[in-house]
C-alpha atoms as a PDB file:
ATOM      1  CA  UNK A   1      -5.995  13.259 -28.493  1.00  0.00           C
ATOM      2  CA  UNK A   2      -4.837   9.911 -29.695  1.00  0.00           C
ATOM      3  CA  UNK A   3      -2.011   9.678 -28.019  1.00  0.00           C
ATOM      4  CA  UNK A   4      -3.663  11.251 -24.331  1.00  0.00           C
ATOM      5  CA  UNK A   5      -6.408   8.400 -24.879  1.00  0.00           C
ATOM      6  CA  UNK A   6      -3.219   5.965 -25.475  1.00  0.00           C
ATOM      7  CA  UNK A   7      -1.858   6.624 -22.151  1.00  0.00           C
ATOM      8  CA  UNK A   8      -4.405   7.107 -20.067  1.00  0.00           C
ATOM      9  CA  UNK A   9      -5.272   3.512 -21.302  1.00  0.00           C
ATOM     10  CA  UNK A  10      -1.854   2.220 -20.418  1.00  0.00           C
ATOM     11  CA  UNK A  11      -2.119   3.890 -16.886  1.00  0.00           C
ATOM     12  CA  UNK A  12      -5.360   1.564 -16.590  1.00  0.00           C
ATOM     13  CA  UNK A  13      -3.713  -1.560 -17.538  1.00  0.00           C
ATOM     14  CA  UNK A  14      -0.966  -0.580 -15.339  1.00  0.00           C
ATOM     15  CA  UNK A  15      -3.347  -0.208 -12.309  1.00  0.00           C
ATOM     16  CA  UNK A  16      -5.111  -3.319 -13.207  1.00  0.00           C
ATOM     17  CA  UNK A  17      -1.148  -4.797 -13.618  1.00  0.00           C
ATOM     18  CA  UNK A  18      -0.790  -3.534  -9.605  1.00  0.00           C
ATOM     19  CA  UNK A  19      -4.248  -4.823  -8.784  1.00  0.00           C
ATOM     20  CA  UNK A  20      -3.744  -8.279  -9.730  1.00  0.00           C
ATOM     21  CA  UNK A  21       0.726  -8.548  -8.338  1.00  0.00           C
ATOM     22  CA  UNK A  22       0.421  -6.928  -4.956  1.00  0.00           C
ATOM     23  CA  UNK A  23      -1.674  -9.707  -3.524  1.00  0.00           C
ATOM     24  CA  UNK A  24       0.628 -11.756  -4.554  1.00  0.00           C
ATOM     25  CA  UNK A  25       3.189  -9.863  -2.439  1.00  0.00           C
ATOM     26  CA  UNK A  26       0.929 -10.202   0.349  1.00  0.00           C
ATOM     27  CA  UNK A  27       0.386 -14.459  -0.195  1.00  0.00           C
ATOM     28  CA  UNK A  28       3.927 -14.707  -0.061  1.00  0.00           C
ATOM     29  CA  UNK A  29       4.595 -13.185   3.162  1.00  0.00           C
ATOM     30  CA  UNK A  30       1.687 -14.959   4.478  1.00  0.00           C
ATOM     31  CA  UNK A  31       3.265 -18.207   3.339  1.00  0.00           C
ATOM     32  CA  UNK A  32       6.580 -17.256   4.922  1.00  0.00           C
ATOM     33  CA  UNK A  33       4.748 -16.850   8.416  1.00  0.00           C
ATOM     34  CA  UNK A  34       7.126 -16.721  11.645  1.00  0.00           C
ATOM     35  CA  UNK A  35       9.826 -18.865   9.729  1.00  0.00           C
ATOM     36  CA  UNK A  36      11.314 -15.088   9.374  1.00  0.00           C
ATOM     37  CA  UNK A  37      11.225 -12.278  11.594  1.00  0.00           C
ATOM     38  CA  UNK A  38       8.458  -9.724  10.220  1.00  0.00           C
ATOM     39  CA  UNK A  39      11.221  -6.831  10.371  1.00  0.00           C
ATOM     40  CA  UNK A  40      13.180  -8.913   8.126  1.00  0.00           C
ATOM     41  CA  UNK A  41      10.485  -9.713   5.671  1.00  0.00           C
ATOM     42  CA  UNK A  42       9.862  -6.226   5.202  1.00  0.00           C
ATOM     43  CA  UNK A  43      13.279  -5.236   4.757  1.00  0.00           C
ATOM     44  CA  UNK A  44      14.110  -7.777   2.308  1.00  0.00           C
ATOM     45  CA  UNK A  45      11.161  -5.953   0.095  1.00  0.00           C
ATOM     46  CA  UNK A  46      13.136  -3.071  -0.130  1.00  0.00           C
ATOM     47  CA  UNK A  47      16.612  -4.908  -0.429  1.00  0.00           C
ATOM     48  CA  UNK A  48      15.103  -6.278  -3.812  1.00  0.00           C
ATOM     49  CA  UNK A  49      13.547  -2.823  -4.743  1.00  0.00           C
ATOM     50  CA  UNK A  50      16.918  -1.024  -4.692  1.00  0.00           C
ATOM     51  CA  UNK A  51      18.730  -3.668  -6.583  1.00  0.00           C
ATOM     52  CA  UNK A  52      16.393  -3.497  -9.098  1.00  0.00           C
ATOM     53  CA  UNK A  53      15.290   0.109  -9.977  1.00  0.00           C
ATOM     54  CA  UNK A  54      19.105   1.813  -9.145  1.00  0.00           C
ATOM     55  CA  UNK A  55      20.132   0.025 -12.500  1.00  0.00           C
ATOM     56  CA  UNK A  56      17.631   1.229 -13.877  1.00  0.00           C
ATOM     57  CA  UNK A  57      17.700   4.631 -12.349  1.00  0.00           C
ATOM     58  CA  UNK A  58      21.535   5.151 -13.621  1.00  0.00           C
ATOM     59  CA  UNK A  59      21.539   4.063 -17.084  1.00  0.00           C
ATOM     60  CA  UNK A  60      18.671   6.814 -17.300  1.00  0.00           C
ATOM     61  CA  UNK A  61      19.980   9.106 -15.659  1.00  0.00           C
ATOM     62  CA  UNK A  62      17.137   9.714 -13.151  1.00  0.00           C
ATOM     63  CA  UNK A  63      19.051  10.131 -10.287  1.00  0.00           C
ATOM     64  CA  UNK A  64      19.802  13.406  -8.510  1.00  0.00           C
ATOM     65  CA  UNK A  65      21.937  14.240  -5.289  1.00  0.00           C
ATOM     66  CA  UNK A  66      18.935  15.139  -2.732  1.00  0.00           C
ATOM     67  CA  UNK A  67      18.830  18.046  -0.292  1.00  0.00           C
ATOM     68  CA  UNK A  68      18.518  18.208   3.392  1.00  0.00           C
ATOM     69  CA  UNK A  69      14.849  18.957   3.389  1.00  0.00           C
ATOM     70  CA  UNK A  70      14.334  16.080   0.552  1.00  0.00           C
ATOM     71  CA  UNK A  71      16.006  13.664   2.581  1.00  0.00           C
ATOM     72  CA  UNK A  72      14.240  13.872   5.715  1.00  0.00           C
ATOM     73  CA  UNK A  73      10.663  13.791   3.861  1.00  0.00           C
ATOM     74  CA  UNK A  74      11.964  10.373   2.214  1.00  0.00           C
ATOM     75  CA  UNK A  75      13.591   9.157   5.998  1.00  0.00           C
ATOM     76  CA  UNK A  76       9.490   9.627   7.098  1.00  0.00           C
ATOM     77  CA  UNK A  77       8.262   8.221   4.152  1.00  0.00           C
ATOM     78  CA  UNK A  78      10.108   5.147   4.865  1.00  0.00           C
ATOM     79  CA  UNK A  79       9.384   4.862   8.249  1.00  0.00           C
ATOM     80  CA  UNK A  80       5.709   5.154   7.883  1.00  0.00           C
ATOM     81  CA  UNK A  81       6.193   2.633   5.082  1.00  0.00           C
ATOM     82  CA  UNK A  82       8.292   0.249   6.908  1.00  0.00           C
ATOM     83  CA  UNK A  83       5.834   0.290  10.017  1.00  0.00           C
ATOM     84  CA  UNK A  84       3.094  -0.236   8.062  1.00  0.00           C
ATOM     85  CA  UNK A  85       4.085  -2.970   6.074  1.00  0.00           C
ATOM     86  CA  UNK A  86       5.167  -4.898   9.093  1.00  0.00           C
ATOM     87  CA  UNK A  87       2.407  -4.500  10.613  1.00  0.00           C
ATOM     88  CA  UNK A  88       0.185  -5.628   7.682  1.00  0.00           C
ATOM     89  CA  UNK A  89       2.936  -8.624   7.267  1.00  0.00           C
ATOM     90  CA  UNK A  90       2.066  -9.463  10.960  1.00  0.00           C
ATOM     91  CA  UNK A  91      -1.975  -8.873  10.408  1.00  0.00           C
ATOM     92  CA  UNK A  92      -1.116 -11.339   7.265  1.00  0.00           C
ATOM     93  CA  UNK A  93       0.261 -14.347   9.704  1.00  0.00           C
ATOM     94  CA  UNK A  94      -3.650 -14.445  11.419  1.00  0.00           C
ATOM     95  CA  UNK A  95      -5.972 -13.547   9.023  1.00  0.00           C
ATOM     96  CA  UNK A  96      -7.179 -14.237   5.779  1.00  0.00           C
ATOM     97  CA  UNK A  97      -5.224 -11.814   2.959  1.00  0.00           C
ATOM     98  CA  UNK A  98      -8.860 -11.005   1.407  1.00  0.00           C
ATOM     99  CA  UNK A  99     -10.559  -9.217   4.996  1.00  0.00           C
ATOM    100  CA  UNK A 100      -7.289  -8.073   5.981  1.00  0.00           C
ATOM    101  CA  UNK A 101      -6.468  -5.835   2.380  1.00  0.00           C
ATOM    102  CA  UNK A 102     -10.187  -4.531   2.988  1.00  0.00           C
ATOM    103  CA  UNK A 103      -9.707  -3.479   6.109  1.00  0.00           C
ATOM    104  CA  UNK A 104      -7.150  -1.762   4.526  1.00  0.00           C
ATOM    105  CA  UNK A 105      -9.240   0.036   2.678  1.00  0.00           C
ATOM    106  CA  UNK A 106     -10.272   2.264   4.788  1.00  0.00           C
ATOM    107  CA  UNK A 107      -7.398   4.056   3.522  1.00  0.00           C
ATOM    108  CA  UNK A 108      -8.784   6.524   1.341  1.00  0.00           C
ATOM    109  CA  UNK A 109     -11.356   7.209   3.575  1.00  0.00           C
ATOM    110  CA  UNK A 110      -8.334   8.311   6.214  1.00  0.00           C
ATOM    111  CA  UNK A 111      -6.626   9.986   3.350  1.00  0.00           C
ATOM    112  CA  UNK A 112      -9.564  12.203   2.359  1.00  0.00           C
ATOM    113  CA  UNK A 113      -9.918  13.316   6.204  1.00  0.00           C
ATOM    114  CA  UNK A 114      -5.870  14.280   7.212  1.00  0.00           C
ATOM    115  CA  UNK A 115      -6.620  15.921   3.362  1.00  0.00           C
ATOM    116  CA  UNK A 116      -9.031  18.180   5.040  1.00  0.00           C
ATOM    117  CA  UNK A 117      -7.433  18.555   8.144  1.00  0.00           C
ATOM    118  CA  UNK A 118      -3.951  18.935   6.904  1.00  0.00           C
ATOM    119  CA  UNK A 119      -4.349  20.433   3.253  1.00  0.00           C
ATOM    120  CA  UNK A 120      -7.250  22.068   3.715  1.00  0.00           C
ATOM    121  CA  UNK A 121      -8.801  20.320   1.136  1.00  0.00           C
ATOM    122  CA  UNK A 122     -13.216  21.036   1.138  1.00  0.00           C
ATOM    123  CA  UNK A 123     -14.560  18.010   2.331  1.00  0.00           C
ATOM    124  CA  UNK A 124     -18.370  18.588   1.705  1.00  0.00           C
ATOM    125  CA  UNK A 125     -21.372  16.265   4.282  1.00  0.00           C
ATOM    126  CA  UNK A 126     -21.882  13.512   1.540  1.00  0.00           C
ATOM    127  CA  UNK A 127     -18.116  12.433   1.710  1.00  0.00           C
ATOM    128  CA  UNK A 128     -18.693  12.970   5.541  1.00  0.00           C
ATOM    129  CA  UNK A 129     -21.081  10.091   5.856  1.00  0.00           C
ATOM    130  CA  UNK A 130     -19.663   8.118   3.083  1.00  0.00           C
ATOM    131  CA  UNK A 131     -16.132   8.206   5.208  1.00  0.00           C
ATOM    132  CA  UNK A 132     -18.782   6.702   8.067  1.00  0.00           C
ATOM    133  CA  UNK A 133     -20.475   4.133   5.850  1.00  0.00           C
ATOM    134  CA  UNK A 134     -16.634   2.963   4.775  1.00  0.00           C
ATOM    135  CA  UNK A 135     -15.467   2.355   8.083  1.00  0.00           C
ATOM    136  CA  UNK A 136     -18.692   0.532   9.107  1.00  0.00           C
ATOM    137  CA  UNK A 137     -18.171  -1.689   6.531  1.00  0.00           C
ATOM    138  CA  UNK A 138     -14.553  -2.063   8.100  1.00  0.00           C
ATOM    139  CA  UNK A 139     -16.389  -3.075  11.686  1.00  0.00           C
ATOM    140  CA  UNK A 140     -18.322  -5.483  10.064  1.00  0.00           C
ATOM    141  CA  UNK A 141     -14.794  -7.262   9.001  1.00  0.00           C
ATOM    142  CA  UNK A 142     -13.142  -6.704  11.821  1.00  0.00           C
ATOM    143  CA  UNK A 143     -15.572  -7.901  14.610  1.00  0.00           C
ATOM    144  CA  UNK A 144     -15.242 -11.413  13.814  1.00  0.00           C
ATOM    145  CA  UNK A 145     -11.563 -11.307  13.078  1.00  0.00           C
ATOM    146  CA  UNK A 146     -11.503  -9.584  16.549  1.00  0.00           C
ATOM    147  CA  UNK A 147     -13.297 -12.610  18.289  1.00  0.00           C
ATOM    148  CA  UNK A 148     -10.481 -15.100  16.711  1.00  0.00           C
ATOM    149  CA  UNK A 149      -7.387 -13.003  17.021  1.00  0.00           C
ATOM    150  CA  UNK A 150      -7.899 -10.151  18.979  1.00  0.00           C
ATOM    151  CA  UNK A 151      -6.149  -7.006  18.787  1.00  0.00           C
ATOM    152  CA  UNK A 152      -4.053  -8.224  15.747  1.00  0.00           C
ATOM    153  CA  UNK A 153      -7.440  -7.532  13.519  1.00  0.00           C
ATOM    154  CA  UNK A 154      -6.704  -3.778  14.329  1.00  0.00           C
ATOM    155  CA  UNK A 155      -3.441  -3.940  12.559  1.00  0.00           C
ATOM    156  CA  UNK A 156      -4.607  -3.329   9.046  1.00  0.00           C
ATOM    157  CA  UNK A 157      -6.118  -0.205  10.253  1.00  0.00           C
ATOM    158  CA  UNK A 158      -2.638   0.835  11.610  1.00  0.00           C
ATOM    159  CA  UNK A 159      -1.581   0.097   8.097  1.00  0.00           C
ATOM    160  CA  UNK A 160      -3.975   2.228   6.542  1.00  0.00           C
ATOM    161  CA  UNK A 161      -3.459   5.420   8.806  1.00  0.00           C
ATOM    162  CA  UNK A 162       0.551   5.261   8.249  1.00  0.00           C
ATOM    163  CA  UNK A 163       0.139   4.912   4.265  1.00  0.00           C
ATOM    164  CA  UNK A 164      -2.191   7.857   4.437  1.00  0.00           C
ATOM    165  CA  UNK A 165       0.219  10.115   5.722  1.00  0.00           C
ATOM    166  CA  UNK A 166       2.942   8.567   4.060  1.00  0.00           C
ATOM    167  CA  UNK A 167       0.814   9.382   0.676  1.00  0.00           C
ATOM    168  CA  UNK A 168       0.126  13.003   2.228  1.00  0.00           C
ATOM    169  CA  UNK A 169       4.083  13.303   2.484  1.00  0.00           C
ATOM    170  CA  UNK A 170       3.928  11.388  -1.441  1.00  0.00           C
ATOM    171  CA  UNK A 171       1.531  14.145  -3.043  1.00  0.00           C
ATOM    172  CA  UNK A 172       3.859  16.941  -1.648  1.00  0.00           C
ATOM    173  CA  UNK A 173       6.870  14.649  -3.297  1.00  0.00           C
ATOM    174  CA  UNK A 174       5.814  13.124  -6.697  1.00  0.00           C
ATOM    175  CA  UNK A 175       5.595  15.963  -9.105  1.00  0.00           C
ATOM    176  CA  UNK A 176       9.655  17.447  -8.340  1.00  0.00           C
ATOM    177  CA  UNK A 177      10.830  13.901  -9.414  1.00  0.00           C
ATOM    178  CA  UNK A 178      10.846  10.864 -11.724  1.00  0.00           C
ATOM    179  CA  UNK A 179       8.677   8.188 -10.395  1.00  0.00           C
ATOM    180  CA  UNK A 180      11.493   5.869 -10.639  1.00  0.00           C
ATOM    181  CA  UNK A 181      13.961   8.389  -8.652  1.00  0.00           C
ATOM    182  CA  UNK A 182      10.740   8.403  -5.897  1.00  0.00           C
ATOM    183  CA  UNK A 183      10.973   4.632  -5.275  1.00  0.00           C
ATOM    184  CA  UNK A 184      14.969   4.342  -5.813  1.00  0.00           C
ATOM    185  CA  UNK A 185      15.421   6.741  -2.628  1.00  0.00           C
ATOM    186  CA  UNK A 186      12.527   5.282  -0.573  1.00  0.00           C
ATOM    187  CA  UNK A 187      14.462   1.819  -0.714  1.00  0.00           C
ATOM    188  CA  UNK A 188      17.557   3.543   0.313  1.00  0.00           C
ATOM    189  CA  UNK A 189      15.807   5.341   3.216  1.00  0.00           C
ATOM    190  CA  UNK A 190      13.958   2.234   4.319  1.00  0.00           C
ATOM    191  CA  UNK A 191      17.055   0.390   3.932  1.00  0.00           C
ATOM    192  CA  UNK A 192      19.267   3.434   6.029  1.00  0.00           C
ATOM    193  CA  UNK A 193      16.360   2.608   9.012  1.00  0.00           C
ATOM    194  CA  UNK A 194      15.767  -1.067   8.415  1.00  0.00           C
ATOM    195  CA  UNK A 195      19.031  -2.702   8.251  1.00  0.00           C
ATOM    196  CA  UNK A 196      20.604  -0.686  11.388  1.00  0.00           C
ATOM    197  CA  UNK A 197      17.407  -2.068  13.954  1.00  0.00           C
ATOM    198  CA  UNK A 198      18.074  -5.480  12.635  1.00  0.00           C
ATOM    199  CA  UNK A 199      21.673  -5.598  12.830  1.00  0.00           C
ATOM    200  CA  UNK A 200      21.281  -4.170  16.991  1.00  0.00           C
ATOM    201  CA  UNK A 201      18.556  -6.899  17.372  1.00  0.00           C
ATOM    202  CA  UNK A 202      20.309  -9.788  16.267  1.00  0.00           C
ATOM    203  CA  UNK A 203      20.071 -12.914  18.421  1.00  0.00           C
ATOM    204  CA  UNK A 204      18.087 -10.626  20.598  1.00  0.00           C
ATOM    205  CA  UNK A 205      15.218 -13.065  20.686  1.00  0.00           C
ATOM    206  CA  UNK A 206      12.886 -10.662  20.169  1.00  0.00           C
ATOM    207  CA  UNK A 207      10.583 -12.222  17.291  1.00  0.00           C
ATOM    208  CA  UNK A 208       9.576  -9.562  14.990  1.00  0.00           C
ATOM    209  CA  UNK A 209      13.393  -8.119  14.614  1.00  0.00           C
ATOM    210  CA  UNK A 210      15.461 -10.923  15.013  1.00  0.00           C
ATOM    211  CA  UNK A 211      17.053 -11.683  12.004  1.00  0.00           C
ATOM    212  CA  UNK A 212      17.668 -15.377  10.668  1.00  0.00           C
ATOM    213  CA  UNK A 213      19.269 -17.178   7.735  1.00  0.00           C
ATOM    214  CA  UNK A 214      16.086 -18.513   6.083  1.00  0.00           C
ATOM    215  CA  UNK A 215      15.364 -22.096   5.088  1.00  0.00           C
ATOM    216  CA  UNK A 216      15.876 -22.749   1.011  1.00  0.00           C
ATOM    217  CA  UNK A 217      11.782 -22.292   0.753  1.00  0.00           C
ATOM    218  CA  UNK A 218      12.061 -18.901   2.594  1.00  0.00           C
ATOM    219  CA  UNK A 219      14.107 -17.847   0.538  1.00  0.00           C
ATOM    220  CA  UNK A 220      12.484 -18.282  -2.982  1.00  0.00           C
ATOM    221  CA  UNK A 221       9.141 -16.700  -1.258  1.00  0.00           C
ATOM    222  CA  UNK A 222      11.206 -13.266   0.181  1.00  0.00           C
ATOM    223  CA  UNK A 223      13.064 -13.448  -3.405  1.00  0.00           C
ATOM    224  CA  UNK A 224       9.451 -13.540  -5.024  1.00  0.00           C
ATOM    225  CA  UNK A 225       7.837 -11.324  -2.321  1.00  0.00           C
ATOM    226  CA  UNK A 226      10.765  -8.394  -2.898  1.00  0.00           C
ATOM    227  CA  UNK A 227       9.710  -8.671  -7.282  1.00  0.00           C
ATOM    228  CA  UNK A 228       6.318  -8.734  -6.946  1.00  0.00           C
ATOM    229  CA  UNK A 229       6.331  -6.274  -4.343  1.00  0.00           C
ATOM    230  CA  UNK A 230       9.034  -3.224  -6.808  1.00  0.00           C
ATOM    231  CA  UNK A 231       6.666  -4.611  -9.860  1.00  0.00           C
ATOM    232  CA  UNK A 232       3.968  -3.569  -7.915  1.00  0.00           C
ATOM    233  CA  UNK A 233       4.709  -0.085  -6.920  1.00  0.00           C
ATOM    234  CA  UNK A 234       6.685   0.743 -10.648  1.00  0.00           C
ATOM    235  CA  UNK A 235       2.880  -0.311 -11.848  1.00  0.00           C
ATOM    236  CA  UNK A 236       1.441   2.420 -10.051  1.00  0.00           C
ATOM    237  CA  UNK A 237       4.076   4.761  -9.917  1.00  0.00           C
ATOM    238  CA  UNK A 238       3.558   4.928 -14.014  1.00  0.00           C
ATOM    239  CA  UNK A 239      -0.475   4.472 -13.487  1.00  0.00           C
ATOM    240  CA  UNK A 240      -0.814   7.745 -11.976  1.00  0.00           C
ATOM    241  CA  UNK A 241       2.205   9.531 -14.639  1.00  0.00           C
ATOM    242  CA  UNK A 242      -0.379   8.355 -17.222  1.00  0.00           C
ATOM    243  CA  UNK A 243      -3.784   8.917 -16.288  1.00  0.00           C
ATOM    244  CA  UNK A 244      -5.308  10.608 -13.604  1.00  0.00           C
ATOM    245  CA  UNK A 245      -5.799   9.685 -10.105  1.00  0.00           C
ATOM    246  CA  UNK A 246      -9.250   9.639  -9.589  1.00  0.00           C
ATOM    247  CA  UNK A 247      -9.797   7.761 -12.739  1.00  0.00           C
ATOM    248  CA  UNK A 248      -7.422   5.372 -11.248  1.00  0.00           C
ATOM    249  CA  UNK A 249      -8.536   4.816  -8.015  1.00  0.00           C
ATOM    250  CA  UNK A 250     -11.976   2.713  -8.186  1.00  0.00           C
ATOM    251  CA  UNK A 251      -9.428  -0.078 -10.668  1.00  0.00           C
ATOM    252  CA  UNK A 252      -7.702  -0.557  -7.116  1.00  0.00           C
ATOM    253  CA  UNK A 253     -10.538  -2.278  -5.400  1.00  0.00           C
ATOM    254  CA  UNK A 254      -9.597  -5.275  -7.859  1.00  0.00           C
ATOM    255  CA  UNK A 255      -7.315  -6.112  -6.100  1.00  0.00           C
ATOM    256  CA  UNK A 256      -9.627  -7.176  -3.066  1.00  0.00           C
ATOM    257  CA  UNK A 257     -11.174  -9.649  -6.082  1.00  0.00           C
ATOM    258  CA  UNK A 258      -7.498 -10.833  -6.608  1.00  0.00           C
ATOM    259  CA  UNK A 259      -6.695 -11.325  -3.147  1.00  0.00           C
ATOM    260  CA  UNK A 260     -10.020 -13.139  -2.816  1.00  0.00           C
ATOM    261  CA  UNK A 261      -9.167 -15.317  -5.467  1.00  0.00           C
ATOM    262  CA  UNK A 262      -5.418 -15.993  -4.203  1.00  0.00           C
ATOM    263  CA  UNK A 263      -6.708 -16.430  -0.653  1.00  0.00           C
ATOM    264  CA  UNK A 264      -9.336 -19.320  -1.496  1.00  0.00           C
ATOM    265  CA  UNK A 265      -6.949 -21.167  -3.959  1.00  0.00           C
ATOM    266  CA  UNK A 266      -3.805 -21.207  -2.108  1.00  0.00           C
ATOM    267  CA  UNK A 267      -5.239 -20.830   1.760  1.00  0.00           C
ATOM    268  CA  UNK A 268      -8.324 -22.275   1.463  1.00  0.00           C
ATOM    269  CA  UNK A 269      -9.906 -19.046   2.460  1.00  0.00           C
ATOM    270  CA  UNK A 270     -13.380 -17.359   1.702  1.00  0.00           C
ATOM    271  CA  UNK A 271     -14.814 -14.418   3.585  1.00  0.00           C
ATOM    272  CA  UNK A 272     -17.953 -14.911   5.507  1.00  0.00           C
ATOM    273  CA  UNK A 273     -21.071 -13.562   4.695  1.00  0.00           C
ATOM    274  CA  UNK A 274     -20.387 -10.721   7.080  1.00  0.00           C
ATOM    275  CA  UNK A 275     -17.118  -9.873   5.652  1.00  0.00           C
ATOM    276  CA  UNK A 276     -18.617  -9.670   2.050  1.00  0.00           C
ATOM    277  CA  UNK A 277     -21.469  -7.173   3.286  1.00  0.00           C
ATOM    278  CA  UNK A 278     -18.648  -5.038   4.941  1.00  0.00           C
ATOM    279  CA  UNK A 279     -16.496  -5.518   1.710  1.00  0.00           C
ATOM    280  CA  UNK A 280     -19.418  -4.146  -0.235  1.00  0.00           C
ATOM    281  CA  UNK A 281     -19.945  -1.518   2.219  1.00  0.00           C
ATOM    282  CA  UNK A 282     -16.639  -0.354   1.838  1.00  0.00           C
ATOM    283  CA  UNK A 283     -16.031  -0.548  -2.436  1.00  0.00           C
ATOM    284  CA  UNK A 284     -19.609   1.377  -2.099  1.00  0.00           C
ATOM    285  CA  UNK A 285     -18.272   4.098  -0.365  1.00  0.00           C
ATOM    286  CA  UNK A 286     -14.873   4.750  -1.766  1.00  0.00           C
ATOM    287  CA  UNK A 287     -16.248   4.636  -4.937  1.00  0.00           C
ATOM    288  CA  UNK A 288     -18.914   7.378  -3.978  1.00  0.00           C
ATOM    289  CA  UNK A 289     -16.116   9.251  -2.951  1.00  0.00           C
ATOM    290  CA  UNK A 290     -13.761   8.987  -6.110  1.00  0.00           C
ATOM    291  CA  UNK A 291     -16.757  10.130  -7.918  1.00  0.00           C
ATOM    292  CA  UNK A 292     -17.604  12.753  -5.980  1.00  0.00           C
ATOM    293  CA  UNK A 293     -14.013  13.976  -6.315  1.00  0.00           C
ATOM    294  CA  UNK A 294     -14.518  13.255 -10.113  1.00  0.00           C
ATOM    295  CA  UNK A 295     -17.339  15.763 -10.158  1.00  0.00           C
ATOM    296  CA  UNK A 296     -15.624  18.600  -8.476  1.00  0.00           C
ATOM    297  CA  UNK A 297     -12.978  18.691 -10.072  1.00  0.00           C
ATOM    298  CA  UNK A 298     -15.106  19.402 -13.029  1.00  0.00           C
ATOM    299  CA  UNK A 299     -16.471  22.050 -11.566  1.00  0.00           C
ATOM    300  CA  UNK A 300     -15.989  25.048 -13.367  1.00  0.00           C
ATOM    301  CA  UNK A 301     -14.062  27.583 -11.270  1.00  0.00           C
ATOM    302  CA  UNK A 302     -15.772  31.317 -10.653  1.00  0.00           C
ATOM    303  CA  UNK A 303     -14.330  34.126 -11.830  1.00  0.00           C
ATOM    304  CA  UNK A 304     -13.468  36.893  -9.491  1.00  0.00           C
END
């Protein structure tokens, strides 16, 4: 009992660990900007995860040679990864990092619907209209963000519907493997996509795929955007081997605080009143619905 209560503590400061680094991920590709081609940005993030979990990978010997099947699941995982981290990278350039990670957030609400539709998962009428009441709260961010910028306020939604199916395709994925081996061959497969569309685009012109050899300030800010972004996702790779998922899942709207915090310091940035109500809207909700999960899964189940 001791040593479940150890862990499952550890897998809390580990979320809290992810909470507080992945903004900073996002602040540095929002201090980047259009000095480097989005595609590129995104890339390099998995350039710097593969160089430093396959170390890491080999001297444990986590590794494995992967099947056909295997492969193509982690191909689509890194494509719905890649897209939606560009695209969130891009959302980054116009808006604040605070309104665009809760937009974001809609995630789980997405996540708990494909769960019904695609893994027949019970979703009972409460977690119906919380679902509603979270992407309200989304609305209420993304109406005034859509007066300044237009359609690019729609692109952390985009985010959120690719990383819930690429955490569909995850769920199906994470107990046959090491958590490690998980992130080591979603680099390569990102990389295996990535590196190919940049190399065809190349002096292209086009903005988001062009590549270019980035300015000594550039650099440092993809070097720190590719570590902050691996120490991220080893953070909650181990997070969920420790403790459980929906005990871990309300810890993750810290990171809204954090990117709050990063946003006004180094941007100058503080949601509006409007934004706050929808960011309450939205922590309201997706923590009814964590809870809710909570409770069901309690539920004892009848005997036949």
């Amino acid at each position: 009992m001791i040593a479940n209560t150890g862990r499952t503590g550890l897998g809390i400061l580990l979320m809290v660990g992810f909470a507080i680094i992945a903004p900073a991920m996002d602040t540095c590709a929002k201090l980047i900007g259009d000095a480097v081609a989005v595609g590129q940005i995104a890339t390099t993030r998995f350039v710097a995860q593969s160089v430093l979990l396959v170390p890491l990978a080999l001297a444990f010997g986590w590794l494995h040679r992967p099947g056909r099947g295997e492969v193509a699941l982690h191909l689509v995982r890194a494509a719905l990864l890649l897209v939606a981290t560009a695209f969130f990278f891009t959302a980054l350039r116009f808006m604040p990092v605070a309104e665009a990670i809760s937009i974001f957030f809609v995630e789980p609400f997405i996540l708990t619907l494909l769960g019904g539709l695609l893994l027949g998962e019970p979703i009972g009428p409460r977690r119906y209209v919380a679902c509603a009441i979270g992407f309200a709260g989304a609305l209420l961010i993304i109406q005034p963000s859509f007066e300044e910028v237009g359609l690019v306020a729609l692109l952390p939604l985009v985010t959120a519907l690719c990383f819930a199916f690429y955490m569909i395709l995850t769920r199906r994925m994470a107990t046959r493997m090491h958590p490690i081996t998980l992130q080591v061959y979603t680099g390569f497969a990102a990389l295996a996509l990535a590196v190919p569309l940049l190399w065809a685009f190349d002096g292209s012109g086009v903005a988001p795929l062009d590549p270019v050899w980035p300015e000594a300030r550039e650099f440092w800010l993809l070097l720190a955007l590719g570590v902050f972004a691996t120490l991220a996702h080893v953070c909650i790779s181990f997070a969920l081997a420790f403790a459980p998922a929906s005990l871990l899942a309300p810890i993750q709207y810290l990171e809204i605080v954090s990117a709050t915090i990063l946003g006004f310091y180094v941007f100058g940035d503080l949601p509006d009143a409007l934004a706050f109500a929808g960011i309450g809207l939205i922590v309201a909700s997706g923590l009814f619905v964590f809870v809710r999960e909570r409770k069901l899964e309690r539920r004892p189940v009848p005997q036949p």
